[in-house]
C-alpha atoms as a PDB file:
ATOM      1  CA  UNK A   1      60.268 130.715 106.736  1.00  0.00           C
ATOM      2  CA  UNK A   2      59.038 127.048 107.024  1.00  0.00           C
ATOM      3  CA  UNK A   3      60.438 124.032 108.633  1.00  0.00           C
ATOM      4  CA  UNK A   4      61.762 123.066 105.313  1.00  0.00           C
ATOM      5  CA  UNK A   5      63.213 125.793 103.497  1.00  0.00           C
ATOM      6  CA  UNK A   6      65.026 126.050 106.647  1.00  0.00           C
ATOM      7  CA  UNK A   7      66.037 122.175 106.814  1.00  0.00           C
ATOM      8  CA  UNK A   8      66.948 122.817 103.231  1.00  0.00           C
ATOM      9  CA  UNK A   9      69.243 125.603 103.631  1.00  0.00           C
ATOM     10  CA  UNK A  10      71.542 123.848 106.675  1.00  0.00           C
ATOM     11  CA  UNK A  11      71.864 120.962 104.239  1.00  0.00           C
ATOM     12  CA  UNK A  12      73.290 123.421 101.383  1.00  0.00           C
ATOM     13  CA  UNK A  13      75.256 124.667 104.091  1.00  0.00           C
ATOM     14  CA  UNK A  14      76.706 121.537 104.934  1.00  0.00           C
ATOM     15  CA  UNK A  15      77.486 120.855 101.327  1.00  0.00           C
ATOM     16  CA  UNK A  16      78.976 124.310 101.137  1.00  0.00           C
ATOM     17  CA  UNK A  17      81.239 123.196 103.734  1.00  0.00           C
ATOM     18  CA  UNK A  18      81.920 119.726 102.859  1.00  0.00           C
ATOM     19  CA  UNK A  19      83.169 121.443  99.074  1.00  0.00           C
ATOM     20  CA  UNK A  20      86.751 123.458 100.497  1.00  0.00           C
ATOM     21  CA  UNK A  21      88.377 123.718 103.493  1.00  0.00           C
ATOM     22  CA  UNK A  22      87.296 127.357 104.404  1.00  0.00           C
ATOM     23  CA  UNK A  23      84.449 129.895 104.043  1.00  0.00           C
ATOM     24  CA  UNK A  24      83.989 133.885 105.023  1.00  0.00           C
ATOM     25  CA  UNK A  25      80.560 134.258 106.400  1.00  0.00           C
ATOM     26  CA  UNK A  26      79.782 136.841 103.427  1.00  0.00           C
ATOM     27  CA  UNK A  27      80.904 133.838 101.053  1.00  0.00           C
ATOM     28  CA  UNK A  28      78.727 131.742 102.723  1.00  0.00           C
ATOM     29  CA  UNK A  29      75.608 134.239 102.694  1.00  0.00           C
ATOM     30  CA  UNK A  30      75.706 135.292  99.002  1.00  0.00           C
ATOM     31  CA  UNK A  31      75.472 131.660  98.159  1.00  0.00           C
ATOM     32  CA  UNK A  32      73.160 130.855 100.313  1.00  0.00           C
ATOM     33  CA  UNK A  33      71.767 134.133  99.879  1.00  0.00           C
ATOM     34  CA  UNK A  34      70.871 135.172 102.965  1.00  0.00           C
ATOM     35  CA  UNK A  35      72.206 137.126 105.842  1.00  0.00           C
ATOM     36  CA  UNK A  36      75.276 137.029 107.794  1.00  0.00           C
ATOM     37  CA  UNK A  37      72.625 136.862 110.664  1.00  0.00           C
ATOM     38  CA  UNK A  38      71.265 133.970 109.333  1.00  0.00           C
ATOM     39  CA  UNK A  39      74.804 132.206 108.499  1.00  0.00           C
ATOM     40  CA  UNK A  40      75.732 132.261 112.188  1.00  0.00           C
ATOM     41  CA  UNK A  41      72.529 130.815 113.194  1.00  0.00           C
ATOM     42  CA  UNK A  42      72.913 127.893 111.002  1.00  0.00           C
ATOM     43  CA  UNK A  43      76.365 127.464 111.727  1.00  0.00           C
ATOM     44  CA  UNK A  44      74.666 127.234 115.795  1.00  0.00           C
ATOM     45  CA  UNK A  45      72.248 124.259 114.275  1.00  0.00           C
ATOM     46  CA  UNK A  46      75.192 122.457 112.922  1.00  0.00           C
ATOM     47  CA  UNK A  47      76.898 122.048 115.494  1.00  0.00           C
ATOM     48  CA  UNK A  48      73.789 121.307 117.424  1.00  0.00           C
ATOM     49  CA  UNK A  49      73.390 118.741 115.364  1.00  0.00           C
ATOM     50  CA  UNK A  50      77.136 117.247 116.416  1.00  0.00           C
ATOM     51  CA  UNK A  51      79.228 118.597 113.630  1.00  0.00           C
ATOM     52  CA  UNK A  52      82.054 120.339 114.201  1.00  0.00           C
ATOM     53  CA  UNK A  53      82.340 123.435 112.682  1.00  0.00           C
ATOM     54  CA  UNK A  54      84.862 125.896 113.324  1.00  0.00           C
ATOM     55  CA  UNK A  55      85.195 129.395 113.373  1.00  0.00           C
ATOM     56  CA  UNK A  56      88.010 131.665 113.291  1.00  0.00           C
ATOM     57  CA  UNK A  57      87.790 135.588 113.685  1.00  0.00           C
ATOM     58  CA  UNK A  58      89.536 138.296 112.169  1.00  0.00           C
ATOM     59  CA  UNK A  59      90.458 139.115 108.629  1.00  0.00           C
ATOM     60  CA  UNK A  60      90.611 135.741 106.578  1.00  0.00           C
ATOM     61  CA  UNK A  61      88.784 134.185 109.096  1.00  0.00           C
ATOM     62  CA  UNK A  62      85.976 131.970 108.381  1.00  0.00           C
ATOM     63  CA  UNK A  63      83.801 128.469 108.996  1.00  0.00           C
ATOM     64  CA  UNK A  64      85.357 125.014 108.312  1.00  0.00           C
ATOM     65  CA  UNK A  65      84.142 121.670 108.853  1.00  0.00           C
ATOM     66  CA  UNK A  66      86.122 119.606 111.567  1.00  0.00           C
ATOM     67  CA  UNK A  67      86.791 116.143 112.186  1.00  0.00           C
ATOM     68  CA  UNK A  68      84.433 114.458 114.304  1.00  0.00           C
ATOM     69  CA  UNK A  69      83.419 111.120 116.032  1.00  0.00           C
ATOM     70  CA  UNK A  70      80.901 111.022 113.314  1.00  0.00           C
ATOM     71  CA  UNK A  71      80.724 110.671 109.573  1.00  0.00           C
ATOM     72  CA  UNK A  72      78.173 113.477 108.447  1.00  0.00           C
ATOM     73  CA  UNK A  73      76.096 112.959 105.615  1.00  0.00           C
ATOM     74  CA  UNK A  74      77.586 113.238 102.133  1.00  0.00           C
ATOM     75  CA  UNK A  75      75.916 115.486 100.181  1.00  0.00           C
ATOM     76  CA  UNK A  76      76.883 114.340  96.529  1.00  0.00           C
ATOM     77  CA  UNK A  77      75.472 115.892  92.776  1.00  0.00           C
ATOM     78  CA  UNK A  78      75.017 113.940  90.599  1.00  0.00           C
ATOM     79  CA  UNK A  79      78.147 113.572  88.930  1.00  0.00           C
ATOM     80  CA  UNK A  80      79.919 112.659  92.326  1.00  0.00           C
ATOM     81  CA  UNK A  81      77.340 110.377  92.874  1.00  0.00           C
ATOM     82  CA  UNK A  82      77.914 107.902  90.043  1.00  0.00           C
ATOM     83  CA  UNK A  83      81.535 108.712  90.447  1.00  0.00           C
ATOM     84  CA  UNK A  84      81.430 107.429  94.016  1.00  0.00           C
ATOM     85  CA  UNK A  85      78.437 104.336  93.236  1.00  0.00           C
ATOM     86  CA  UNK A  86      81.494 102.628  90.130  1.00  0.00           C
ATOM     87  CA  UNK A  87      84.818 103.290  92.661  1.00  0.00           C
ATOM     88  CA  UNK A  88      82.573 101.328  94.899  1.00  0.00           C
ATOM     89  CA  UNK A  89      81.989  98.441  92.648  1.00  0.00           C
ATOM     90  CA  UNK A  90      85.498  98.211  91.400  1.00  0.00           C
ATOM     91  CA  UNK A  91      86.762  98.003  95.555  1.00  0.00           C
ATOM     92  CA  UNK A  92      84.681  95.544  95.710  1.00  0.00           C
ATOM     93  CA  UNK A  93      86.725  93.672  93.796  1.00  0.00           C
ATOM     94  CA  UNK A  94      90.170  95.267  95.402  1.00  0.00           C
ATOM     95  CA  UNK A  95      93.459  94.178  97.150  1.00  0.00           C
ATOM     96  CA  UNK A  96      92.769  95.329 100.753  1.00  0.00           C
ATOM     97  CA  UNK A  97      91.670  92.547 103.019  1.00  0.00           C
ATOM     98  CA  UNK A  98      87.979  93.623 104.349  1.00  0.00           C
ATOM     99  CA  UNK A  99      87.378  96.261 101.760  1.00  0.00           C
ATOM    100  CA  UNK A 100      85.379  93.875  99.295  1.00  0.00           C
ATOM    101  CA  UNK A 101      82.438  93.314 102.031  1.00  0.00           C
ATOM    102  CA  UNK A 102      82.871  97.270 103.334  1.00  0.00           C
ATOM    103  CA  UNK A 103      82.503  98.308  99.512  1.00  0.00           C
ATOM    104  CA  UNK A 104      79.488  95.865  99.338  1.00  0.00           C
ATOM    105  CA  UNK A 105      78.130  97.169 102.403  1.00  0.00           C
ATOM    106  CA  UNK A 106      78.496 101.293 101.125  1.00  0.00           C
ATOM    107  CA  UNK A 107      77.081 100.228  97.340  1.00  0.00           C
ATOM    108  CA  UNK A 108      74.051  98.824  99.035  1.00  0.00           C
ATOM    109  CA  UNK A 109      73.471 102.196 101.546  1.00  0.00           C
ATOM    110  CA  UNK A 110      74.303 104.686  98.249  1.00  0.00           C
ATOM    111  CA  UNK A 111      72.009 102.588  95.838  1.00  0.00           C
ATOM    112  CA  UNK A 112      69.171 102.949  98.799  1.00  0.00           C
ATOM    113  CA  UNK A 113      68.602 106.845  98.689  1.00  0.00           C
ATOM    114  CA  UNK A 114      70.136 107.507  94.937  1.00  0.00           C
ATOM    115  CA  UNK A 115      67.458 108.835  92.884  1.00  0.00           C
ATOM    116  CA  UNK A 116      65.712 106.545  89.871  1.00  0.00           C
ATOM    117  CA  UNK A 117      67.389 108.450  87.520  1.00  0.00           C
ATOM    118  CA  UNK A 118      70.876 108.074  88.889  1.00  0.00           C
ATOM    119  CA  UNK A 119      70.418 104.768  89.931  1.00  0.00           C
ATOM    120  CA  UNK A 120      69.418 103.421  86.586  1.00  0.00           C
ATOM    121  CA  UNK A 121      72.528 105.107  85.415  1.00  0.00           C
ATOM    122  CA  UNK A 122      74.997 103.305  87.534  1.00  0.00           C
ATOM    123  CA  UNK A 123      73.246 100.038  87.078  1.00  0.00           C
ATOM    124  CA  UNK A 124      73.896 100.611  83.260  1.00  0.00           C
ATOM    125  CA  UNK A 125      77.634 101.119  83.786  1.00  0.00           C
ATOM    126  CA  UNK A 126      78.029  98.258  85.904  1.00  0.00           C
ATOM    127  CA  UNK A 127      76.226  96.128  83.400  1.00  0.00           C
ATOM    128  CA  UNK A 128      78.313  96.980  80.861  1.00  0.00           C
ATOM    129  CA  UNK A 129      81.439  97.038  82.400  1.00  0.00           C
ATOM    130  CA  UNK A 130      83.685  93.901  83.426  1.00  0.00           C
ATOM    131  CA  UNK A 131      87.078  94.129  85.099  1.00  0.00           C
ATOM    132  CA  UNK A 132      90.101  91.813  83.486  1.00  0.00           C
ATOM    133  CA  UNK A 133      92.271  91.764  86.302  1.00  0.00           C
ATOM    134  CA  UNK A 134      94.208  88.905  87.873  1.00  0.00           C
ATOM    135  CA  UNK A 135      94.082  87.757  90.924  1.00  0.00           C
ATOM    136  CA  UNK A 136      96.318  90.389  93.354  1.00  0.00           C
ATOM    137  CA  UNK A 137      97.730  90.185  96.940  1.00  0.00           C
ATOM    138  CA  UNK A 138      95.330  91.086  99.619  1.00  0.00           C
ATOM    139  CA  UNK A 139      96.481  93.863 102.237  1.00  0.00           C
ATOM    140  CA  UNK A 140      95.391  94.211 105.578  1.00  0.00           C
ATOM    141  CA  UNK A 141      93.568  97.881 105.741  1.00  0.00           C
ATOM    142  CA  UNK A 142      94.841  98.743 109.518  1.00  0.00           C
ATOM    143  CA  UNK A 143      98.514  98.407 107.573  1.00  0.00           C
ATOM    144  CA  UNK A 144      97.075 100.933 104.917  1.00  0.00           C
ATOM    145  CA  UNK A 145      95.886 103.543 107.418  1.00  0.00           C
ATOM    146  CA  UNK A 146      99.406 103.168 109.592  1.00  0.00           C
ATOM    147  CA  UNK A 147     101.149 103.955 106.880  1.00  0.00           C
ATOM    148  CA  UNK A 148      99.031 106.110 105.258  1.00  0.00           C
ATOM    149  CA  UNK A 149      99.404 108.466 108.836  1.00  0.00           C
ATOM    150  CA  UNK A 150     103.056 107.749 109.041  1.00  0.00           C
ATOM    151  CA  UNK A 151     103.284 109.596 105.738  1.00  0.00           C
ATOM    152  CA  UNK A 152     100.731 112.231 106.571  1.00  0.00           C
ATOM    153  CA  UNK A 153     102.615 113.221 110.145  1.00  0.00           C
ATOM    154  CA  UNK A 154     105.765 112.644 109.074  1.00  0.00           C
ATOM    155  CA  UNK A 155     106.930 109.844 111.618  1.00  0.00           C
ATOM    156  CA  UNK A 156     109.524 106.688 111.433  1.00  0.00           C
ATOM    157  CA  UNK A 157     107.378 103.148 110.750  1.00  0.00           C
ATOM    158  CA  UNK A 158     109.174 100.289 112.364  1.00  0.00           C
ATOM    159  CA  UNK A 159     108.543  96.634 110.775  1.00  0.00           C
ATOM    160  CA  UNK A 160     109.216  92.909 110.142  1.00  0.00           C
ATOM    161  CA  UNK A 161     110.514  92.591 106.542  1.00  0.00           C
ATOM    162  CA  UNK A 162     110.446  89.174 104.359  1.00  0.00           C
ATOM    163  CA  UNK A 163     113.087  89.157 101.808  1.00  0.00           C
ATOM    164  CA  UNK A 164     113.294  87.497  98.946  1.00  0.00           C
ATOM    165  CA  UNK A 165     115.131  84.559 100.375  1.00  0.00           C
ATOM    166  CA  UNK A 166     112.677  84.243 103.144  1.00  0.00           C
ATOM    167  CA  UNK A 167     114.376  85.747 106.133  1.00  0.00           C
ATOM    168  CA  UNK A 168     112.918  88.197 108.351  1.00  0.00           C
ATOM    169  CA  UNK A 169     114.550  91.361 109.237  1.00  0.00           C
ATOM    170  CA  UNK A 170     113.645  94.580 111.124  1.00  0.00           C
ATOM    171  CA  UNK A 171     113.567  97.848 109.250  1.00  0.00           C
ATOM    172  CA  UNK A 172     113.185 101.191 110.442  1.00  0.00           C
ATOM    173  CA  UNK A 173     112.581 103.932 107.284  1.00  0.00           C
ATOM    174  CA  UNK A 174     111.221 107.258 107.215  1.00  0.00           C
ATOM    175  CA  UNK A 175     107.739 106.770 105.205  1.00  0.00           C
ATOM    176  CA  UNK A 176     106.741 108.874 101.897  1.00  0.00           C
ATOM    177  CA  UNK A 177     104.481 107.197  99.731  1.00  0.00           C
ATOM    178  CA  UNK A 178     102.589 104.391  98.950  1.00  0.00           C
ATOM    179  CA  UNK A 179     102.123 103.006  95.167  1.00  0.00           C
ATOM    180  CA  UNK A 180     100.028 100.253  94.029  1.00  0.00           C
ATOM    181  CA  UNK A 181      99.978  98.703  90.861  1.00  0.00           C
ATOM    182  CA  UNK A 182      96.577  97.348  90.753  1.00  0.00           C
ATOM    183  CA  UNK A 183      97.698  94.109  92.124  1.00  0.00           C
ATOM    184  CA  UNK A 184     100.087  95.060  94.303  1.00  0.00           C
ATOM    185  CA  UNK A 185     100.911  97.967  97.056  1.00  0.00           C
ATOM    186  CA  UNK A 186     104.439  99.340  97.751  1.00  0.00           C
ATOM    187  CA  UNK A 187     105.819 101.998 100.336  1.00  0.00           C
ATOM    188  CA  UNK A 188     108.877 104.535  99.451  1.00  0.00           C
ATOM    189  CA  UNK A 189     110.976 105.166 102.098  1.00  0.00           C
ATOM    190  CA  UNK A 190     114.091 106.333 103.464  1.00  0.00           C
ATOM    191  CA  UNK A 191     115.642 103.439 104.938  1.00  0.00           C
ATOM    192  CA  UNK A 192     117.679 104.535 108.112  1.00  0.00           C
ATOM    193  CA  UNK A 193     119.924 101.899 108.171  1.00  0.00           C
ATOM    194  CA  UNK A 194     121.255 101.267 104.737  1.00  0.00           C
ATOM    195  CA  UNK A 195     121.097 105.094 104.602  1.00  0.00           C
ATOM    196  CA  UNK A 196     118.644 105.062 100.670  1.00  0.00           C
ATOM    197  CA  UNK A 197     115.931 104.860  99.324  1.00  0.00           C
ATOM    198  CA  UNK A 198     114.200 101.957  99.335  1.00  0.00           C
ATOM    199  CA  UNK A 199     111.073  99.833  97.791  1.00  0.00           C
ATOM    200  CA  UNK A 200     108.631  97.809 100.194  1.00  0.00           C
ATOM    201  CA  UNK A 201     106.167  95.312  99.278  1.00  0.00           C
ATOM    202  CA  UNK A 202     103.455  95.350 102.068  1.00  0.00           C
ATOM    203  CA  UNK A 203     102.729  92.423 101.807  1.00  0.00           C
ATOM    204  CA  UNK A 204     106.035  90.982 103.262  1.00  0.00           C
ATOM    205  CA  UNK A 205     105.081  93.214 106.193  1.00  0.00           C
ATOM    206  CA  UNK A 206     104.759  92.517 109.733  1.00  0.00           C
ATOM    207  CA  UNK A 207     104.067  94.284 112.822  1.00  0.00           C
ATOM    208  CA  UNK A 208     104.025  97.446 111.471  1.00  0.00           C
ATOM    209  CA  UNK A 209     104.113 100.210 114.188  1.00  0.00           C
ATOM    210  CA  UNK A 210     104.368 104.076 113.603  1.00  0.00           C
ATOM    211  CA  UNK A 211     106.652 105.557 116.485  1.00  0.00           C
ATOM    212  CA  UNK A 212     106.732 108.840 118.003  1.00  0.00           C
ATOM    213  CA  UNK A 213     110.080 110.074 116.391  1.00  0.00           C
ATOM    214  CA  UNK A 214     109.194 112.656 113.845  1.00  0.00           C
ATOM    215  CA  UNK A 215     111.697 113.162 110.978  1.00  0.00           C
ATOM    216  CA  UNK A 216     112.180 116.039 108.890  1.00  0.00           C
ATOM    217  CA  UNK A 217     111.094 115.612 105.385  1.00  0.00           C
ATOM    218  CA  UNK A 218     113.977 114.788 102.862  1.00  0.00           C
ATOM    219  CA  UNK A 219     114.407 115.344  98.874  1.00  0.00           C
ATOM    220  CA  UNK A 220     113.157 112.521  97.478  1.00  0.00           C
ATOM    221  CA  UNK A 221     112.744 111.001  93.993  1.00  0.00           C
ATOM    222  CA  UNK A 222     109.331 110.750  92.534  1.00  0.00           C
ATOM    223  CA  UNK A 223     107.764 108.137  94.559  1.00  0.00           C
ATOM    224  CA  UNK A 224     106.040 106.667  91.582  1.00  0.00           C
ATOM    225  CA  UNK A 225     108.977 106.539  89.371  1.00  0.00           C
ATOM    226  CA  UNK A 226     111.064 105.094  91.745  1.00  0.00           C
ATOM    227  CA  UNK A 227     108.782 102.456  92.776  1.00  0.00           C
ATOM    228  CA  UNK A 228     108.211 101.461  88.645  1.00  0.00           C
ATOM    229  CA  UNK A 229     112.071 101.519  88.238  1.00  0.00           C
ATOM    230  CA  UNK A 230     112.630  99.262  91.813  1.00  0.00           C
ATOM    231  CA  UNK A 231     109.403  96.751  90.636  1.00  0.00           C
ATOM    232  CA  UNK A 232     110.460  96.326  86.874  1.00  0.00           C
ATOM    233  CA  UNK A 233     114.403  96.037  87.564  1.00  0.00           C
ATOM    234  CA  UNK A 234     115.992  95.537  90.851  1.00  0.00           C
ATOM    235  CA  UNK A 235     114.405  92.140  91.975  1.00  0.00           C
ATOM    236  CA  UNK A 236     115.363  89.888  88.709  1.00  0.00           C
ATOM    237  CA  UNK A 237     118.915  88.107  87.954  1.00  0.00           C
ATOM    238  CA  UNK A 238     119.251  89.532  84.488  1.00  0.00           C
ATOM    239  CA  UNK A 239     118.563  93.425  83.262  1.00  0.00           C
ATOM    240  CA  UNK A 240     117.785  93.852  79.752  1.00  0.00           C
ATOM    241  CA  UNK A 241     117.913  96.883  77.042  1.00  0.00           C
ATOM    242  CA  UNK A 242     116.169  96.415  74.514  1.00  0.00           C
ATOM    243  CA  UNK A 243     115.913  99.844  71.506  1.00  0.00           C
ATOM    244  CA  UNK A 244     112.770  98.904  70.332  1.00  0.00           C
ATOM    245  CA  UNK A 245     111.226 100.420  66.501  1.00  0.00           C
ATOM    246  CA  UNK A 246     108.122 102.015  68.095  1.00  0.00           C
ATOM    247  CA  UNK A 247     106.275 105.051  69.113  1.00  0.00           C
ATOM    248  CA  UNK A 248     106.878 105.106  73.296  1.00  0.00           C
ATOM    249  CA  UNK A 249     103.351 105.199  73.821  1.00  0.00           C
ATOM    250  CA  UNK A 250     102.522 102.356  72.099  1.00  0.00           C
ATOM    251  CA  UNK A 251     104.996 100.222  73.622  1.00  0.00           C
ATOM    252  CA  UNK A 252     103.594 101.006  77.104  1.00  0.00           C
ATOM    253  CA  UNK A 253     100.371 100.074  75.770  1.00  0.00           C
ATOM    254  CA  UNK A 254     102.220  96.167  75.485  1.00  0.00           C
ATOM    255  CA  UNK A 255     104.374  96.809  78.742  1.00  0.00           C
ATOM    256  CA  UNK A 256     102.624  97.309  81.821  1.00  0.00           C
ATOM    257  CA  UNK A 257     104.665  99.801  84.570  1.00  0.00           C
ATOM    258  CA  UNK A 258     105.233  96.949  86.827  1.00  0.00           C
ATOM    259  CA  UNK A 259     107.016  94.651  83.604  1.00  0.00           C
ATOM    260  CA  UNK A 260     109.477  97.436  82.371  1.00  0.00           C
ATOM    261  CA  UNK A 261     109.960 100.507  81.639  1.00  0.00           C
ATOM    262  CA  UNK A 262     109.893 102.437  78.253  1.00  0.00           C
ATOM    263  CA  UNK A 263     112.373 105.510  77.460  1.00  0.00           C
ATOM    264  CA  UNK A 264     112.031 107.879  74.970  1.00  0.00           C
ATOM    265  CA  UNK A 265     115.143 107.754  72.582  1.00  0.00           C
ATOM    266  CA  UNK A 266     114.964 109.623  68.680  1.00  0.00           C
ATOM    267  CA  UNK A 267     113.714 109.007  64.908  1.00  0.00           C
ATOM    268  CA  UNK A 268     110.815 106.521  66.014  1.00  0.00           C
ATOM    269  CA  UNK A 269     112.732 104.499  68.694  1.00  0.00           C
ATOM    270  CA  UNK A 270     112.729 103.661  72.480  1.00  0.00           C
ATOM    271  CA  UNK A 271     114.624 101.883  74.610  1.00  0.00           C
ATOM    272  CA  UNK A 272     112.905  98.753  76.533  1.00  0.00           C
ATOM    273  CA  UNK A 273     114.372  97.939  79.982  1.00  0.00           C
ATOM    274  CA  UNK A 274     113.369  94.646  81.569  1.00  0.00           C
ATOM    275  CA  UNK A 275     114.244  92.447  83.699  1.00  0.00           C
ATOM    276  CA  UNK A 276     113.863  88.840  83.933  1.00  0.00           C
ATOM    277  CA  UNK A 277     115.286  85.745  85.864  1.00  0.00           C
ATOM    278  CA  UNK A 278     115.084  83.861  82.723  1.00  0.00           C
ATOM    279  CA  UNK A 279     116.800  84.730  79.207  1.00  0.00           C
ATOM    280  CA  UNK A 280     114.679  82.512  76.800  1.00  0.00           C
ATOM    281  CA  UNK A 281     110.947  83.869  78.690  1.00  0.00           C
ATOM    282  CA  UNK A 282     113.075  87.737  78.002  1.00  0.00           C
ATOM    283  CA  UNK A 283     113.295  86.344  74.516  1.00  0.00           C
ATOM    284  CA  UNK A 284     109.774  85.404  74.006  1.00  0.00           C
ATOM    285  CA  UNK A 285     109.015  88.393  75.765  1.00  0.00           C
ATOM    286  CA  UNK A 286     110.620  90.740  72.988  1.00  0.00           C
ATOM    287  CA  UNK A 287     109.575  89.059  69.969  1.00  0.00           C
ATOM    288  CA  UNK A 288     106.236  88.939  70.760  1.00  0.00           C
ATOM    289  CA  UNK A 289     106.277  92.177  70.771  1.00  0.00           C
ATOM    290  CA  UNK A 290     105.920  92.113  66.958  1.00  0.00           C
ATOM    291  CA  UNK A 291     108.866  95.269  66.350  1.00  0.00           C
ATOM    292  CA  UNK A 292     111.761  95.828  64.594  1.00  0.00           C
ATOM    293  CA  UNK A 293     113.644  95.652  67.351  1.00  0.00           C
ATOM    294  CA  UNK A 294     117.955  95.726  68.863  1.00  0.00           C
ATOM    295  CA  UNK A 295     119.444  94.251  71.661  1.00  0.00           C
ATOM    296  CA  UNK A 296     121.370  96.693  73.169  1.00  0.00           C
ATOM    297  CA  UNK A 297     122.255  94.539  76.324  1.00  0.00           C
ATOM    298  CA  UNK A 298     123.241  91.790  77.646  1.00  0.00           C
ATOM    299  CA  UNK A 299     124.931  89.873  75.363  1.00  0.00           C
ATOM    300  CA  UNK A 300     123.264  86.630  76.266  1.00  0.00           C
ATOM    301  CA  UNK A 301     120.033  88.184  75.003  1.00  0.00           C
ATOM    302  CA  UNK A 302     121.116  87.500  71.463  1.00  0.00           C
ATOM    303  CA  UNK A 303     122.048  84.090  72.175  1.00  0.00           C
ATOM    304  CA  UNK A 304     118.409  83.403  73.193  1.00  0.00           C
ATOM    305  CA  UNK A 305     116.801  85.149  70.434  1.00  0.00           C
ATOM    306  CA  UNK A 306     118.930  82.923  68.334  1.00  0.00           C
ATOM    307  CA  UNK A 307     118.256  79.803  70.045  1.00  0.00           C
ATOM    308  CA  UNK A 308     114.411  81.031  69.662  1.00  0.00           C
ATOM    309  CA  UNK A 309     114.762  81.116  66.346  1.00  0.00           C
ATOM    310  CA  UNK A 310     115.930  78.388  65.974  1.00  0.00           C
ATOM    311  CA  UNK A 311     113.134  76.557  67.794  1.00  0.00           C
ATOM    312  CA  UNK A 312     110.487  78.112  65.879  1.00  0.00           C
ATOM    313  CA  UNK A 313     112.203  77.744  62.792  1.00  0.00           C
ATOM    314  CA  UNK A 314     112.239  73.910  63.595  1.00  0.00           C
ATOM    315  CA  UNK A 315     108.393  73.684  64.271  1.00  0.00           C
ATOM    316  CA  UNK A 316     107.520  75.827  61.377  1.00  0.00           C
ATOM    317  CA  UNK A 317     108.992  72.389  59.383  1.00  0.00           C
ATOM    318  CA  UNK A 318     110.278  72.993  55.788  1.00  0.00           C
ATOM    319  CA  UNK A 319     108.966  75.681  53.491  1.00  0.00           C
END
């Protein structure tokens, strides 16, 4: 067998491994299809090559692909490729500090050894594709990946918290997810001291350390619900419900997750909750809407819808 066809087949390899988290050698030869002879002795080039791949014997044993102190190659189709080549270009454009240039820095590697074909593809998306988005809340990355381990291994973060009246205080919660909005990112966690759940921006975080105290996972509420319920309600003076004369779905096409939140209620209706720190911008808010539409609550909803009315009422001028 030549040089190649050899070269060829520890690349497939690779990708074979790079695909799932475990392989049987007899997996592994009938795809490559070869022997198991031949398996082990590209496993042996592999590693000689410094990746890590491990092997465990016995029934259900296998090869898997380790962590290392280096990235191996990616070995994308072409699907994965483009895939990979437009989640660049959007990061570029993201909320975590550093990640524009890094993005930058990846597009410009992938767009070096993508085929014409592929590349001429991507281009075309990017061409045709802008992204309406308003201007978000950078996030330093190191806070990401602290985070992002804390939830992985299950240990307490400990922080400096801004609140809403400017203080600092420091929290100590049991991590479990991060959500981001597009514009900004939040953590769910258990907060050991008020003894709940609890919302955090991260960018009112500061010196954000993971400890070494490990904490057994809890029941929790889904981290993505609870994080649109905390964003859209808990932070404003006044709470709003709002039954609303439209199909759910297209009402969350008006209301982004992060605004309010729409519930399903019966013969072509939902219910609206959202809050607001200001009645008359809730009013505008709900008539722009362009529904048939109730106030359910609070009371001094109405009162500015009526004095809205009376505003426009007053501009429109007679007739």
């Amino acid at each position: 067998m030549t040089v190649e066809a050899t070269t060829e087949r520890v690349l497939r390899l690779l990708a074979l491994l790079q695909r799932r988290p475990s392989w049987t050698a007899a997996e592994i030869a009938a795809e490559l299809r070869v022997t198991d002879r031949s398996v082990r002795r590209d496993v042996q080039r592999l590693r000689a090559l410094g990746y890590p791949v491990h092997a465990a014997a016995g029934v259900g044993g296998g090869y898997r692909l380790g962590a290392g102190t280096r990235l191996p190659p990616l070995l994308l189709d072409d699907e994965e490729a483009i895939a990979t080549a437009v989640s660049l270009r959007l990061a570029s454009g993201g909320t975590v500090a550093g990640a524009q240039e890094a993005a930058l820095r990846a597009l410009a590697k992938l767009d070096q050894v993508l085929p014409v074909r592929l590349r001429a593809e991507v281009r075309a998306v990017h061409a045709a594709t802008d992204t309406l988005l308003g201007p978000g809340v950078e996030i330093d990355a190191e806070l990401l990946v602290t985070l992002a381990r804390a939830c992985r291994d299950a240990v307490r973060v400990r922080f400096r918290y801004a609140g809403r009246d400017g203080g600092e205080r420091d929290r100590t919660v049991e991590p479990v997810r991060m959500v981001t909005t597009g514009r900004r990112w939040y953590l769910m966690a258990w907060d050991i001291d008020r003894g709940d759940w609890r919302t955090f921006r991260l960018d009112r975080m500061r010196e954000a350390v993971a400890t070494t105290w490990r904490f057994r996972a809890r029941e929790h509420p889904d981290p993505v619900a609870h994080v649109r319920r905390a964003v859209a309600e808990a932070p404003y003076r006044h709470l709003a419900r709002v039954r609303v004369h439209a199909p759910p779905d297209a009402l969350r096409e008006l209301v982004p997750p992060q605004v309010g939140r729409v519930e399903d209620d019966r013969d072509g209706w939902c219910v609206l909750v959202v809050g607001g720190d200001d009645l008359d911008w809730l009013a505008l808010h709900v008539a722009r809407l362009g529904f048939e539409a109730e106030v359910l609550e609070p009371a001094e909803l109405r009162q500015a819808l009526a004095r809205l009315a009376r505003r426009l009422a007053a501009m429109a001028g007679p007739g």
